[in-house]
PDB file of N, CA and C in Angstrom:
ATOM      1  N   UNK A   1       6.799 -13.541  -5.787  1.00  0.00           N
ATOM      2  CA  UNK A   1       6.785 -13.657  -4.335  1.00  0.00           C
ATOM      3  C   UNK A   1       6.406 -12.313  -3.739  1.00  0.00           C
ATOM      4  N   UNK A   2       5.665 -12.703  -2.970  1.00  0.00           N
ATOM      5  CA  UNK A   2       5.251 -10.934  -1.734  1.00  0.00           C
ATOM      6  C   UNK A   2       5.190 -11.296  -0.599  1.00  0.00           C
ATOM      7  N   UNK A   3       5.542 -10.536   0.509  1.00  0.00           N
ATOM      8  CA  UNK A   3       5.943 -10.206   1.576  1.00  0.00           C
ATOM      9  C   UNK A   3       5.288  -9.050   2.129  1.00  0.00           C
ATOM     10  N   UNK A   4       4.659  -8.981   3.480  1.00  0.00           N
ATOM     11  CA  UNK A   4       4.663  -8.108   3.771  1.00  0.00           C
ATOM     12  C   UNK A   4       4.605  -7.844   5.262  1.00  0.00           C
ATOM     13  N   UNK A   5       5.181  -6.866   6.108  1.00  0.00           N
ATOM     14  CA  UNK A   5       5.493  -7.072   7.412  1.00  0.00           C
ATOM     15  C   UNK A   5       5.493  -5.775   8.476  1.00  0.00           C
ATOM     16  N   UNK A   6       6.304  -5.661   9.272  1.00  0.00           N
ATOM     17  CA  UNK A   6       5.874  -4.349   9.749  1.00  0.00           C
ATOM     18  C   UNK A   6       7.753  -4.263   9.577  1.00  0.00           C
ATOM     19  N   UNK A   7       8.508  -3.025   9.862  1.00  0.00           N
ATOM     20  CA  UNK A   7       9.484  -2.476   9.942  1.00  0.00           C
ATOM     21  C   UNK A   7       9.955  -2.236  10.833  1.00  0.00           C
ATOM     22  N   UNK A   8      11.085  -1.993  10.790  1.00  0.00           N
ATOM     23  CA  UNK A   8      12.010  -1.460  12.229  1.00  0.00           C
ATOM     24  C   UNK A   8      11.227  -0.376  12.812  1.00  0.00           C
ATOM     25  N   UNK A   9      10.679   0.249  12.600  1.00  0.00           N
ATOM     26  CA  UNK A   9      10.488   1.546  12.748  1.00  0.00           C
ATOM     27  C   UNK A   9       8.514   1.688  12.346  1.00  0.00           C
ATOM     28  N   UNK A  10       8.219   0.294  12.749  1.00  0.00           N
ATOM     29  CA  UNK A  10       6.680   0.074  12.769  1.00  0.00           C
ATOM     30  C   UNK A  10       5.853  -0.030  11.418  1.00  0.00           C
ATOM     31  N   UNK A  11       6.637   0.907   9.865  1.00  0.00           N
ATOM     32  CA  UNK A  11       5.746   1.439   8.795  1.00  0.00           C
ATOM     33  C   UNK A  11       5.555  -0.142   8.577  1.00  0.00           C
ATOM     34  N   UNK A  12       4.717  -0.252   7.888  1.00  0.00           N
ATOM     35  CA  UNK A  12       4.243  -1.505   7.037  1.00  0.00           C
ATOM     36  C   UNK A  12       5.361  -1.812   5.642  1.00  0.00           C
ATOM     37  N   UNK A  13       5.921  -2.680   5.535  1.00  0.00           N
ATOM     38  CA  UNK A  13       6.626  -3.008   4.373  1.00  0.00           C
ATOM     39  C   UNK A  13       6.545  -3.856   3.449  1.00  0.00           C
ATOM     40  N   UNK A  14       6.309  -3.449   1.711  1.00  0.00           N
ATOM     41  CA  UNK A  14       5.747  -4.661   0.842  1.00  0.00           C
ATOM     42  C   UNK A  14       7.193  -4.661  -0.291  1.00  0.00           C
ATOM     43  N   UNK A  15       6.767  -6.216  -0.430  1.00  0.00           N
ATOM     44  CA  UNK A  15       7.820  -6.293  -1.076  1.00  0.00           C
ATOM     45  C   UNK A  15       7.405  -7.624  -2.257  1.00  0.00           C
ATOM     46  N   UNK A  16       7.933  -7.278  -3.879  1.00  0.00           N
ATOM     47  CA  UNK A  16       8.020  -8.333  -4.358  1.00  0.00           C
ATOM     48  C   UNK A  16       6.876  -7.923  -5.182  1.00  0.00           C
ATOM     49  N   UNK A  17       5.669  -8.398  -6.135  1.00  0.00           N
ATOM     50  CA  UNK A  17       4.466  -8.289  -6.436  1.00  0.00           C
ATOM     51  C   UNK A  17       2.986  -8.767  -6.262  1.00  0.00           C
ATOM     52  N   UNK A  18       2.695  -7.730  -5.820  1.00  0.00           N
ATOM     53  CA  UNK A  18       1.024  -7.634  -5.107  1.00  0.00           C
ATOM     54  C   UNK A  18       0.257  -7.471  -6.295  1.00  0.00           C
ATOM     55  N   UNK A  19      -0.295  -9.276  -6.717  1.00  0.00           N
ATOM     56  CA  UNK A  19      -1.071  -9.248  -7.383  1.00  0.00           C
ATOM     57  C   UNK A  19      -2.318 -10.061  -6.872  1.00  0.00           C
ATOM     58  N   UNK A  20      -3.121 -10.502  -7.731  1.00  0.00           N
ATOM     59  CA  UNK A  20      -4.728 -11.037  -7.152  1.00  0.00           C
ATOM     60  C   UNK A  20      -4.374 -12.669  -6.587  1.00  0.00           C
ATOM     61  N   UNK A  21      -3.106 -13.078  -6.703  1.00  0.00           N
ATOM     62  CA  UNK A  21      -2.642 -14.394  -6.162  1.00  0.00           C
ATOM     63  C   UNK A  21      -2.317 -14.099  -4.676  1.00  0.00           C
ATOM     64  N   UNK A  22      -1.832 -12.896  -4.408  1.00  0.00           N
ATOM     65  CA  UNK A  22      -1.538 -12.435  -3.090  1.00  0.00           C
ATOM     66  C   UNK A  22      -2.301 -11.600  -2.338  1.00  0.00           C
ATOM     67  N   UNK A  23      -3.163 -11.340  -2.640  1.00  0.00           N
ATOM     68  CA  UNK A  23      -4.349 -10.186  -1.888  1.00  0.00           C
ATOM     69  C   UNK A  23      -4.910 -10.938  -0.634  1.00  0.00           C
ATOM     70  N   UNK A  24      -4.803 -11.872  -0.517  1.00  0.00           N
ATOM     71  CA  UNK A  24      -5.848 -12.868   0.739  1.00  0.00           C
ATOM     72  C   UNK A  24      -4.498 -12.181   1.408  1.00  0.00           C
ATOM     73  N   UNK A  25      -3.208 -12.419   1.441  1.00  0.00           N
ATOM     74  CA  UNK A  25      -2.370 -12.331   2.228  1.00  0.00           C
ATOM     75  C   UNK A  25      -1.935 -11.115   2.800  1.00  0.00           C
ATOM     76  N   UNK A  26      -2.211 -10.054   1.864  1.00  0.00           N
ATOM     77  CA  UNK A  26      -2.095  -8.485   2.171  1.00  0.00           C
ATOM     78  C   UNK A  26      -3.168  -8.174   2.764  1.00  0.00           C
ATOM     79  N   UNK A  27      -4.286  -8.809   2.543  1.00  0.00           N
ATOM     80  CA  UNK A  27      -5.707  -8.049   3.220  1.00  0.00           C
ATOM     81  C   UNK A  27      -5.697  -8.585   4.865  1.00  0.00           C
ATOM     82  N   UNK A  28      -5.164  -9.906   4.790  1.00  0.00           N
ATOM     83  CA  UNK A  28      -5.425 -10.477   6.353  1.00  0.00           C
ATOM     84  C   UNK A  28      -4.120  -9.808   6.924  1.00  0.00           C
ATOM     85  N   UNK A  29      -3.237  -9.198   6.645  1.00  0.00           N
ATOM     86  CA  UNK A  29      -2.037  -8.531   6.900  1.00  0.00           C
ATOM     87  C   UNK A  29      -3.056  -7.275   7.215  1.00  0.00           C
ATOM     88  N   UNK A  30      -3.432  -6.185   6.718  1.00  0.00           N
ATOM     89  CA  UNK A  30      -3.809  -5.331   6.792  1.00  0.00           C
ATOM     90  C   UNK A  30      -5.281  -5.213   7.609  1.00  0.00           C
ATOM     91  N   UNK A  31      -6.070  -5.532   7.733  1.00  0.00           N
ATOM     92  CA  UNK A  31      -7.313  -6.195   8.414  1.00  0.00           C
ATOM     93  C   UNK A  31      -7.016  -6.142   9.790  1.00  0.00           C
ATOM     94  N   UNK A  32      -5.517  -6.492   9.669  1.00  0.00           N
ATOM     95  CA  UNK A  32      -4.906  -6.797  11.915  1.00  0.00           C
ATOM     96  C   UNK A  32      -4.632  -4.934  12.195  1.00  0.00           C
ATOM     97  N   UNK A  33      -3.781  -4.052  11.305  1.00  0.00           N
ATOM     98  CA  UNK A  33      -3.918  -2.664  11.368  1.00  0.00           C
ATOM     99  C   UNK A  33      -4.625  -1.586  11.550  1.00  0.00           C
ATOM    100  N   UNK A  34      -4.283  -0.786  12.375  1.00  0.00           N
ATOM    101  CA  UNK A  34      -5.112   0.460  12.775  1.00  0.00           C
ATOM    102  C   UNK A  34      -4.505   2.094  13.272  1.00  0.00           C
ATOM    103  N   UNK A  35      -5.136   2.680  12.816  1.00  0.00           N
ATOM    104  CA  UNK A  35      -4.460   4.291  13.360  1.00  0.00           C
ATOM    105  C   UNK A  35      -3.485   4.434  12.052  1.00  0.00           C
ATOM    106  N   UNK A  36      -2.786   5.559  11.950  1.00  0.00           N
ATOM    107  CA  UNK A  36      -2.420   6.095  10.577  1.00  0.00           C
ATOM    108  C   UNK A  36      -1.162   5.516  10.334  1.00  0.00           C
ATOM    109  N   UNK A  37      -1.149   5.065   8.954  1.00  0.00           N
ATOM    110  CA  UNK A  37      -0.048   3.795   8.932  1.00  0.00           C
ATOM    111  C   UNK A  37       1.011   4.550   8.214  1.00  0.00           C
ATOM    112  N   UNK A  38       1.975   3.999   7.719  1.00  0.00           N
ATOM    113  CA  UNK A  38       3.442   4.422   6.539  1.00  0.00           C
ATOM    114  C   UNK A  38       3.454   2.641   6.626  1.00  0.00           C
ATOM    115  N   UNK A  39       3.046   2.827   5.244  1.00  0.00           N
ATOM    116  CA  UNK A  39       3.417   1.899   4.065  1.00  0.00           C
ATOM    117  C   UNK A  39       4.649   1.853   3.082  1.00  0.00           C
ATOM    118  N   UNK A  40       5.322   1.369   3.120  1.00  0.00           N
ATOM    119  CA  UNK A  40       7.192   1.522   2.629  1.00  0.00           C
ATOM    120  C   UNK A  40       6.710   0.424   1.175  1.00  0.00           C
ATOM    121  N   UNK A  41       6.926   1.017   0.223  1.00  0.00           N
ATOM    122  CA  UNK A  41       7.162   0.474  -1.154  1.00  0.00           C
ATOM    123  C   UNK A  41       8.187   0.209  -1.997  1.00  0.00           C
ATOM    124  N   UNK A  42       9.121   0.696  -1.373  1.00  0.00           N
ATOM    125  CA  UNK A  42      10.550   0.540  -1.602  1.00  0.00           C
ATOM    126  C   UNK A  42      10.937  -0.634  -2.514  1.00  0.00           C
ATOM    127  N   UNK A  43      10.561  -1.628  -1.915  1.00  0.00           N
ATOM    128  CA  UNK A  43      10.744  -2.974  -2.700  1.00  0.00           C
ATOM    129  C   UNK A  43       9.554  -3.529  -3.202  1.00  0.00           C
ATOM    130  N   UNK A  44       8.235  -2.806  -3.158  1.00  0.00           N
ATOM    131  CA  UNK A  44       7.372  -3.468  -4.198  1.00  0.00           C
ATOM    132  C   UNK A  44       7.556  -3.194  -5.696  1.00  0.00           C
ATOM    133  N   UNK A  45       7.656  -4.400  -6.073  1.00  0.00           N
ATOM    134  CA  UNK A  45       8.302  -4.012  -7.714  1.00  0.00           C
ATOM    135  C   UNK A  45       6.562  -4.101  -8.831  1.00  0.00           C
ATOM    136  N   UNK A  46       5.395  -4.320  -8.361  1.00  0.00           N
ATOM    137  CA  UNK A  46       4.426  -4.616  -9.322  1.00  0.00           C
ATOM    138  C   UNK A  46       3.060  -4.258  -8.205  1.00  0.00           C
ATOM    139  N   UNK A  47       2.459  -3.735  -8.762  1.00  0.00           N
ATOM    140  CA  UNK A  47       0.830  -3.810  -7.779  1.00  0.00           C
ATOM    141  C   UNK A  47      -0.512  -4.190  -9.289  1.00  0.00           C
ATOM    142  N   UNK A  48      -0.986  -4.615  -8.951  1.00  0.00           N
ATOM    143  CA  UNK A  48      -2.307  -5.424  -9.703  1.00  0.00           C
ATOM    144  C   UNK A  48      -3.474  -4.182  -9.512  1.00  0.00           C
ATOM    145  N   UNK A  49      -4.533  -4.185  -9.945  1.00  0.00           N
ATOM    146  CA  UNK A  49      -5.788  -3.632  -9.409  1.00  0.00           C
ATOM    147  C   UNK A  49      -6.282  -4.519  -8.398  1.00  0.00           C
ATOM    148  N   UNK A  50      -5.939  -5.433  -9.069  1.00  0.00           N
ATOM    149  CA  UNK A  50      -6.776  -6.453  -7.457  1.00  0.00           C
ATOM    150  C   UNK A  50      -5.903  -6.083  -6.079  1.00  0.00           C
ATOM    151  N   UNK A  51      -4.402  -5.664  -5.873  1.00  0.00           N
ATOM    152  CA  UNK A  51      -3.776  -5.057  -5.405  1.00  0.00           C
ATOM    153  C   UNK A  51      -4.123  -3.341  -4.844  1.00  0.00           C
ATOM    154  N   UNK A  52      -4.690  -2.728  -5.499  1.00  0.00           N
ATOM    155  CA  UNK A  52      -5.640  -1.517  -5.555  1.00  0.00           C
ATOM    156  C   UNK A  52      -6.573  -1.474  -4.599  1.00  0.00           C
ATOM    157  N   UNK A  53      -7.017  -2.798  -4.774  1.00  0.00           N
ATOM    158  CA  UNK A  53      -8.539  -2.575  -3.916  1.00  0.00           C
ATOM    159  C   UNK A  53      -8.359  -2.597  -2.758  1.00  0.00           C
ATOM    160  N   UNK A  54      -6.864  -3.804  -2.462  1.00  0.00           N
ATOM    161  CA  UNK A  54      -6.856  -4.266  -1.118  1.00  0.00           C
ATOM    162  C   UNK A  54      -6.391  -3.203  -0.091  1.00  0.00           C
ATOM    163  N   UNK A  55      -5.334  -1.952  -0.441  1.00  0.00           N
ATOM    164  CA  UNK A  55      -5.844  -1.043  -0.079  1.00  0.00           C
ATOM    165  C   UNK A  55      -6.456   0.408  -0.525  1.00  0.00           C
ATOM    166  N   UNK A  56      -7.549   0.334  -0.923  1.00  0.00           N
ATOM    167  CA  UNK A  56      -8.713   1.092  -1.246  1.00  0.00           C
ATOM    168  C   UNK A  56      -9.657   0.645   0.147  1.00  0.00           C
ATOM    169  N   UNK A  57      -9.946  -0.837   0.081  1.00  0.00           N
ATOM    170  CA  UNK A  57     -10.698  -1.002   1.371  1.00  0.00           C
ATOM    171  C   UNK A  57      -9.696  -0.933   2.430  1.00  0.00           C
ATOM    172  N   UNK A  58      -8.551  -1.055   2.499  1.00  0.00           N
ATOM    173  CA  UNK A  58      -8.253  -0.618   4.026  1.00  0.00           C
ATOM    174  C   UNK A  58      -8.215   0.628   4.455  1.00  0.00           C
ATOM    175  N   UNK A  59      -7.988   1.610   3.226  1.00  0.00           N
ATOM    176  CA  UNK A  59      -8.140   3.333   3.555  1.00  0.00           C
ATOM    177  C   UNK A  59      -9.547   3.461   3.800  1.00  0.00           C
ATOM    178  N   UNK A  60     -10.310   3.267   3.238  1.00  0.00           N
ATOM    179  CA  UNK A  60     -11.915   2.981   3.488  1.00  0.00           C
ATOM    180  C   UNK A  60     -12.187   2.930   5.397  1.00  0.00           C
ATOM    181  N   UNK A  61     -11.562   1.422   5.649  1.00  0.00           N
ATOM    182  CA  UNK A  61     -11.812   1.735   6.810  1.00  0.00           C
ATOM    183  C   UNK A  61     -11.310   1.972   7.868  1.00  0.00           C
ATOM    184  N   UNK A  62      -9.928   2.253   7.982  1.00  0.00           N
ATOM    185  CA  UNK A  62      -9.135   3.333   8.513  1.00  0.00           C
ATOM    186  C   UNK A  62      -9.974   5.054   8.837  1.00  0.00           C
ATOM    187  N   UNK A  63     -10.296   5.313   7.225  1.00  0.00           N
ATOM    188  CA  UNK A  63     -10.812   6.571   7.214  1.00  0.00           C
ATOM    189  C   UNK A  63     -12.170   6.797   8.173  1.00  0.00           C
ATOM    190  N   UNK A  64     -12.628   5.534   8.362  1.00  0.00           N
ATOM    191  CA  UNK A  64     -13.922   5.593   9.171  1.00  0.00           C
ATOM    192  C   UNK A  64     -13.555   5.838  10.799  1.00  0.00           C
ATOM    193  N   UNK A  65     -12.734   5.629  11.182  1.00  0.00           N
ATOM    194  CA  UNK A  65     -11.967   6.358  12.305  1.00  0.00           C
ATOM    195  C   UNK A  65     -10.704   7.509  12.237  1.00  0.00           C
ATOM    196  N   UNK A  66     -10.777   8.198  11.511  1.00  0.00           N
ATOM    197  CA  UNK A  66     -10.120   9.555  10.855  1.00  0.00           C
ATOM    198  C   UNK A  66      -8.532   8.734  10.702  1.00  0.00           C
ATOM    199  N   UNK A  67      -8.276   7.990  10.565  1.00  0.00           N
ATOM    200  CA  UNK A  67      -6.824   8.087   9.707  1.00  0.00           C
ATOM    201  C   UNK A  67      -7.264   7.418   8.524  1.00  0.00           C
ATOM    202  N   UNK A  68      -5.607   6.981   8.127  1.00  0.00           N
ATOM    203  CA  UNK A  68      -4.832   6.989   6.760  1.00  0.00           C
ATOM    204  C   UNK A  68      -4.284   6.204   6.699  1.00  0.00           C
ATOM    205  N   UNK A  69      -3.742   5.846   5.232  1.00  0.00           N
ATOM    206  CA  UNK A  69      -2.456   5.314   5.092  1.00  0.00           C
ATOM    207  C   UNK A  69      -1.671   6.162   4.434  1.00  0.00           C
ATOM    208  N   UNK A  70      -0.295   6.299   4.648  1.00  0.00           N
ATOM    209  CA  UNK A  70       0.521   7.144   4.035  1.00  0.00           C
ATOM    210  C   UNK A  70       1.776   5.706   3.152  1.00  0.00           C
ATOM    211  N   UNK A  71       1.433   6.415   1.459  1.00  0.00           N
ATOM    212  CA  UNK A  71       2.210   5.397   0.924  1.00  0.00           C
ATOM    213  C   UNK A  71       3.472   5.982   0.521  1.00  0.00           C
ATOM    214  N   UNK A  72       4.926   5.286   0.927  1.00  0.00           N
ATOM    215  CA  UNK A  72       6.085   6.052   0.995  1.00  0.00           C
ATOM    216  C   UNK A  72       6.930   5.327  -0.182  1.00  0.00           C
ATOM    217  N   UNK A  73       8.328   6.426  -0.490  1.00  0.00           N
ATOM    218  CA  UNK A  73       9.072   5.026  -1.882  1.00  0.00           C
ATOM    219  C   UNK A  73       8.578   4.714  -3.270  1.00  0.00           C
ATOM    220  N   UNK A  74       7.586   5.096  -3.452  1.00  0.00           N
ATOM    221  CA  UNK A  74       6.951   4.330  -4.347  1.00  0.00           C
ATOM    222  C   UNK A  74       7.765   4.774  -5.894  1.00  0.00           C
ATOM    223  N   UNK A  75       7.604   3.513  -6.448  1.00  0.00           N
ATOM    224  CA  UNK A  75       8.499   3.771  -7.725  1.00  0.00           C
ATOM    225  C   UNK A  75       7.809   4.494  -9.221  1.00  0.00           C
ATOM    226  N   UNK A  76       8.416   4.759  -9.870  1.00  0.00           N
ATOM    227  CA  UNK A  76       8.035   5.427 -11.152  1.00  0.00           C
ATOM    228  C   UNK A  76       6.374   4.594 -11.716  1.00  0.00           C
ATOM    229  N   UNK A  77       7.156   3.291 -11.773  1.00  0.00           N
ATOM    230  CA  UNK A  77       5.899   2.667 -12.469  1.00  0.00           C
ATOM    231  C   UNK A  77       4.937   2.329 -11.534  1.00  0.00           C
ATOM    232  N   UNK A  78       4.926   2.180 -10.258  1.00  0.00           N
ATOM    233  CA  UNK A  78       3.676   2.241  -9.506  1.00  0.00           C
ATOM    234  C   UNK A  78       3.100   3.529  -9.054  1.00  0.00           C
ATOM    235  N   UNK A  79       4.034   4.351  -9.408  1.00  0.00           N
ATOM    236  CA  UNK A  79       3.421   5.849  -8.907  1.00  0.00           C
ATOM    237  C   UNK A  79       2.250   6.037 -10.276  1.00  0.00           C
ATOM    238  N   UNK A  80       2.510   5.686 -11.591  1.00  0.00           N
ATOM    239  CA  UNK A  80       2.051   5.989 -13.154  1.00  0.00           C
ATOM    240  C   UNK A  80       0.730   5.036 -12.664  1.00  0.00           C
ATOM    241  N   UNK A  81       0.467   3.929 -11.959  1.00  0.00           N
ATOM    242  CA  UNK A  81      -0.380   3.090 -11.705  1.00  0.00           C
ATOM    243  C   UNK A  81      -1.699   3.788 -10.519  1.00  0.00           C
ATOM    244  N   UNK A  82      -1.153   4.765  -9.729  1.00  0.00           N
ATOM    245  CA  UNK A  82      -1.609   5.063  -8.779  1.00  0.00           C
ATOM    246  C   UNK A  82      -2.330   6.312  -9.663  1.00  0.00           C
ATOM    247  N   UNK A  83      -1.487   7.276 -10.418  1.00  0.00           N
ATOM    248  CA  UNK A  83      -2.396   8.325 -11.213  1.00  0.00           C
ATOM    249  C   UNK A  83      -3.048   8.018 -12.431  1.00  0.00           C
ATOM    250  N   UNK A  84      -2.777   6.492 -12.867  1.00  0.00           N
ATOM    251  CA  UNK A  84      -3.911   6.444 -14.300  1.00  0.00           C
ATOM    252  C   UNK A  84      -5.202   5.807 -13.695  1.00  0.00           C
ATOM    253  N   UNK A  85      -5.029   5.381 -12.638  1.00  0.00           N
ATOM    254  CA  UNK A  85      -6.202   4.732 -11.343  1.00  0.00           C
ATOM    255  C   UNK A  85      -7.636   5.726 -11.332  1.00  0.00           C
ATOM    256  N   UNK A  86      -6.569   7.215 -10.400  1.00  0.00           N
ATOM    257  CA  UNK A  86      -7.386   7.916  -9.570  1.00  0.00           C
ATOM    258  C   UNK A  86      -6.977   7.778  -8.431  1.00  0.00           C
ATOM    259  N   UNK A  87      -6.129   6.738  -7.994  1.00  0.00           N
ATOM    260  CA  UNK A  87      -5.744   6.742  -6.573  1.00  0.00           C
ATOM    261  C   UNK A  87      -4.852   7.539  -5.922  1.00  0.00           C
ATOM    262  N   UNK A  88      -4.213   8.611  -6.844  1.00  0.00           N
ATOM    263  CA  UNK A  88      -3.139   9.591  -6.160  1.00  0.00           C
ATOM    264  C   UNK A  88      -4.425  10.137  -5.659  1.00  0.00           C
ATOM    265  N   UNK A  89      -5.519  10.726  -5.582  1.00  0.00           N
ATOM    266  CA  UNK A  89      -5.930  11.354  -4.880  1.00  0.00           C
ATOM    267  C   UNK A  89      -6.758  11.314  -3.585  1.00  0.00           C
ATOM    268  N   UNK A  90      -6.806  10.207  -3.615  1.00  0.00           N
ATOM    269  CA  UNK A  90      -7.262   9.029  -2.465  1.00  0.00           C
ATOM    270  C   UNK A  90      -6.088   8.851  -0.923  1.00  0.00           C
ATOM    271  N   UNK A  91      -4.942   8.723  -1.914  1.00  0.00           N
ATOM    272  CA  UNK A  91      -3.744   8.353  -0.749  1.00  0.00           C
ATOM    273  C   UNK A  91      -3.018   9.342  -0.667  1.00  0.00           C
ATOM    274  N   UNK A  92      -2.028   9.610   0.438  1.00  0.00           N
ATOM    275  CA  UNK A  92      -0.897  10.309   0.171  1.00  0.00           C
ATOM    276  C   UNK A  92       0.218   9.110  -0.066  1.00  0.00           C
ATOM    277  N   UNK A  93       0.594   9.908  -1.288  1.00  0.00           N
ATOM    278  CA  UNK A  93       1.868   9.127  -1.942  1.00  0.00           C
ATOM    279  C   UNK A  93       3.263   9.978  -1.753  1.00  0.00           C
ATOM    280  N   UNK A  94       4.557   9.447  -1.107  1.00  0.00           N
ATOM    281  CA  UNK A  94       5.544  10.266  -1.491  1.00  0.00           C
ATOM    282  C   UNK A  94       6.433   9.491  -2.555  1.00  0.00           C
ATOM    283  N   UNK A  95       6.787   9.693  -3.730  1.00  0.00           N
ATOM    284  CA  UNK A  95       7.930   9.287  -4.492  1.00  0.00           C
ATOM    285  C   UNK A  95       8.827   8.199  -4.153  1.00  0.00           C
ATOM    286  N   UNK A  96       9.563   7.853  -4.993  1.00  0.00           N
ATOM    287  CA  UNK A  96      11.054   7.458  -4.169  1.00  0.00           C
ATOM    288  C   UNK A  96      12.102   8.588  -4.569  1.00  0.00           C
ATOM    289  N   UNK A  97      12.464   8.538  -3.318  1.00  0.00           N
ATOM    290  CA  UNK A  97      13.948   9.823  -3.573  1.00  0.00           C
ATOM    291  C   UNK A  97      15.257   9.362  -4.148  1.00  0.00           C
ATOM    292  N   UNK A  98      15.350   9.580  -4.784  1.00  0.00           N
ATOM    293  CA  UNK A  98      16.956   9.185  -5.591  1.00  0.00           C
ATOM    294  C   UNK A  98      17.880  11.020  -5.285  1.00  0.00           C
TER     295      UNK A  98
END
């Protein structure tokens, strides 16, 4: 199951696993967004490459009007996903803080 929504506090929030069964749903989620986001990962427990892309193209075109996405939370094993990618250097990623 995935979820994804905006937060108390506006960041974007995913939850559950973002794989290529759920990308129509994250992209038309993300597609409505604009100006520099915080993305909360907190509770995403899995991301796909097909998950990757969906935002790869939304930093894409975000970046075409000078922002970002800023990805926050993110756990051990999706952080290991984001640097065997190439995508730590693409996004800003912060950790999760324990």
């Amino acid at each position: 199951m995935f979820q994804i929504d905006f937060g108390r506090d506006g960041e974007i929030v995913c939850s559950g696993r973002l794989d290529a069964a759920q990308c129509e749903k994250a992209q038309s989620f993300l597609d409505s967004v604009d100006g520099m986001r915080v993305v909360d990962f907190s509770k995403l427990e899995y991301i796909s490459s097909a998950g990757l892309g969906v935002l790869l193209k939304t930093q894409k075109r975000l970046s075409e009007n000078g922002y970002k996405l800023k990805i926050i939370n993110v756990n051990n094993h999706i952080h290991d996903v984001f640097r065997y990618s190439g995508f730590h250097v693409i996004f800003e990623i912060e950790a999760t803080q324990r």
